[in-house]
Protein backbone atom coordinates (compact mmCIF):
# COMPACT_ATOMS: atom_id res chain seq x y z
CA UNK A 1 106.94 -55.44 6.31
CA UNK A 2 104.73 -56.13 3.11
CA UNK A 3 105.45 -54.43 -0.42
CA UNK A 4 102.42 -52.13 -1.28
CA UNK A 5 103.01 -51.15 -4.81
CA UNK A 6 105.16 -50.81 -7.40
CA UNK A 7 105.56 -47.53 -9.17
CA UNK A 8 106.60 -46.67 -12.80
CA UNK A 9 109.18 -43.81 -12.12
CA UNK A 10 110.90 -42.17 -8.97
CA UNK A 11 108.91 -38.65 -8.87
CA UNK A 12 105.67 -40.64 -8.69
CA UNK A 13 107.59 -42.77 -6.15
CA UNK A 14 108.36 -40.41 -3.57
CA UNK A 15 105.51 -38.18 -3.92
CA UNK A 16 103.70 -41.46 -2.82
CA UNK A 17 105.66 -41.73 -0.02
CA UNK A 18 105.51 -38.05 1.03
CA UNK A 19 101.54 -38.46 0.75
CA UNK A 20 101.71 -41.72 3.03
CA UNK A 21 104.55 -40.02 5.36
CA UNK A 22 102.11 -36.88 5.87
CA UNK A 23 99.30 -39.05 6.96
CA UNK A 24 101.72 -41.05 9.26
CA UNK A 25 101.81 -44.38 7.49
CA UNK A 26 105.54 -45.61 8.45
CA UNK A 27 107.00 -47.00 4.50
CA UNK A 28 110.28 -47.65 2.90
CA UNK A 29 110.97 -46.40 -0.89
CA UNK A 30 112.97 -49.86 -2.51
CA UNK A 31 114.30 -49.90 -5.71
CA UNK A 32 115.07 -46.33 -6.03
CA UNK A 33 118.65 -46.56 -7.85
CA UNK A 34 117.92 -49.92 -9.76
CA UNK A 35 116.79 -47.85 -13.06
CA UNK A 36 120.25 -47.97 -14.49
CA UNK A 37 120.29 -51.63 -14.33
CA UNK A 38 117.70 -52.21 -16.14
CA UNK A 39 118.72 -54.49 -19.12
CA UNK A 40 120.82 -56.92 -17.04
CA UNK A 41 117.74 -57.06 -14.47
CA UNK A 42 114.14 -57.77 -16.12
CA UNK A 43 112.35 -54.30 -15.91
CA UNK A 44 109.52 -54.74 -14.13
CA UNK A 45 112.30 -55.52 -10.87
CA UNK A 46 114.01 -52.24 -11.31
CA UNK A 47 111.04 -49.99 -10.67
CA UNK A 48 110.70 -48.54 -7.49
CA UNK A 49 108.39 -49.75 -4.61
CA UNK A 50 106.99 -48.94 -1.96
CA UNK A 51 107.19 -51.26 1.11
CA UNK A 52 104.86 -50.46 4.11
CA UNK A 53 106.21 -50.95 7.95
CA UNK A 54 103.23 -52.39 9.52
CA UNK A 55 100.81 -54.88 7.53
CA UNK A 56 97.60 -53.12 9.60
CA UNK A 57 98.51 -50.20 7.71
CA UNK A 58 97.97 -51.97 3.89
CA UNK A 59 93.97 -50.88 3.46
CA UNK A 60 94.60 -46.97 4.83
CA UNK A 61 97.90 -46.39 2.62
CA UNK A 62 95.56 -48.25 -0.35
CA UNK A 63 92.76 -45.41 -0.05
CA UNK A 64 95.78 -42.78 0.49
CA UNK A 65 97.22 -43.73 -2.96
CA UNK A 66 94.25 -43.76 -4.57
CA UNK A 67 93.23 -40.73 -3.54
CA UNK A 68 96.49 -39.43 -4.49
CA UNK A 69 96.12 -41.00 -8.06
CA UNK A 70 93.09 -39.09 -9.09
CA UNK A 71 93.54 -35.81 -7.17
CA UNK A 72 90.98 -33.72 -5.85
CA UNK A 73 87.45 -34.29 -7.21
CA UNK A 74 86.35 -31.62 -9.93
CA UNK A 75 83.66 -30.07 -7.79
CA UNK A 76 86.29 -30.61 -4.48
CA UNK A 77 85.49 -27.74 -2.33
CA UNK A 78 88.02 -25.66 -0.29
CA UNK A 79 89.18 -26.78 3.46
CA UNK A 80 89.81 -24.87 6.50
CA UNK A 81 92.83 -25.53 8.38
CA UNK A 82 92.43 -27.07 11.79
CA UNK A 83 95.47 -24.99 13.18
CA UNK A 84 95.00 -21.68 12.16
CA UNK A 85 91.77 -21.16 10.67
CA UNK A 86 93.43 -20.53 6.91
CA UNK A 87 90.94 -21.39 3.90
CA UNK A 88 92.49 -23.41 1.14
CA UNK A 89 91.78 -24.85 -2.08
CA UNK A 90 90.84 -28.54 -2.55
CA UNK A 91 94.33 -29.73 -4.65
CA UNK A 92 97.18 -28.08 -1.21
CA UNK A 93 97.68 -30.68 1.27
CA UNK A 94 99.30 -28.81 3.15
CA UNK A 95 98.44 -24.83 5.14
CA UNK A 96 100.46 -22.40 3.63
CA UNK A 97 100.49 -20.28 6.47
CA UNK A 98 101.28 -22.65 9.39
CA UNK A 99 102.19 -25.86 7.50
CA UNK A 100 99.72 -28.18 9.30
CA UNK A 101 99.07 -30.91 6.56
CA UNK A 102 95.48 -31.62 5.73
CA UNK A 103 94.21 -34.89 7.49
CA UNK A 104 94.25 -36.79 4.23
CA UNK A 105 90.46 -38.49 5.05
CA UNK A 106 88.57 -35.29 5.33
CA UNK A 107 86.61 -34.53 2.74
């Protein structure tokens, strides 16, 4: 188990770990309640982090969370579901219609 980041708020946190959880990269969220101790803990330990399962899995959840940092490219274009065939925009990561999430390396 190897800490991957550290994030500046819970939202960012666990959208993260939804975006690594979608693409199948086993993690842990740590941290997540130590906010209101901050003051009798040094800040920068209370934020949350995220803690991957399996080291081998450090460079793909890297290139997950940076592509989750910047969002979709301005000039993205739309995807086509692999399930059912559904065309959607470049920012949904996951098929409206069937809920198949987007393989997160397709471009």
């Amino acid at each position: 188990m190897k800490r991957l980041t550290r994030i500046p708020n819970l939202i960012t946190a666990q959208h993260w770990m939804n975006v690594l959880a979608t693409a199948g990269v086993p993690c842990e969220l740590h941290n997540r309640y130590l906010s209101g101790a901050m003051g009798e803990i040094p800040a920068d330990q209370c934020a949350p982090e995220i803690w991957i399962v399996d080291d081998r899995d450090e460079a793909l959840a890297l290139r997950l969370l940076e592509r989750a940092k910047n969002g979709p490219d301005a000039n993205a274009r739309p995807w086509r579901c692999k399930h059912c065939g559904e065309s959607l925009e470049a920012q949904f990561t996951v098929c409206w219609n069937c809920q198949t999430a987007r393989d997160p390396l397709d471009d």
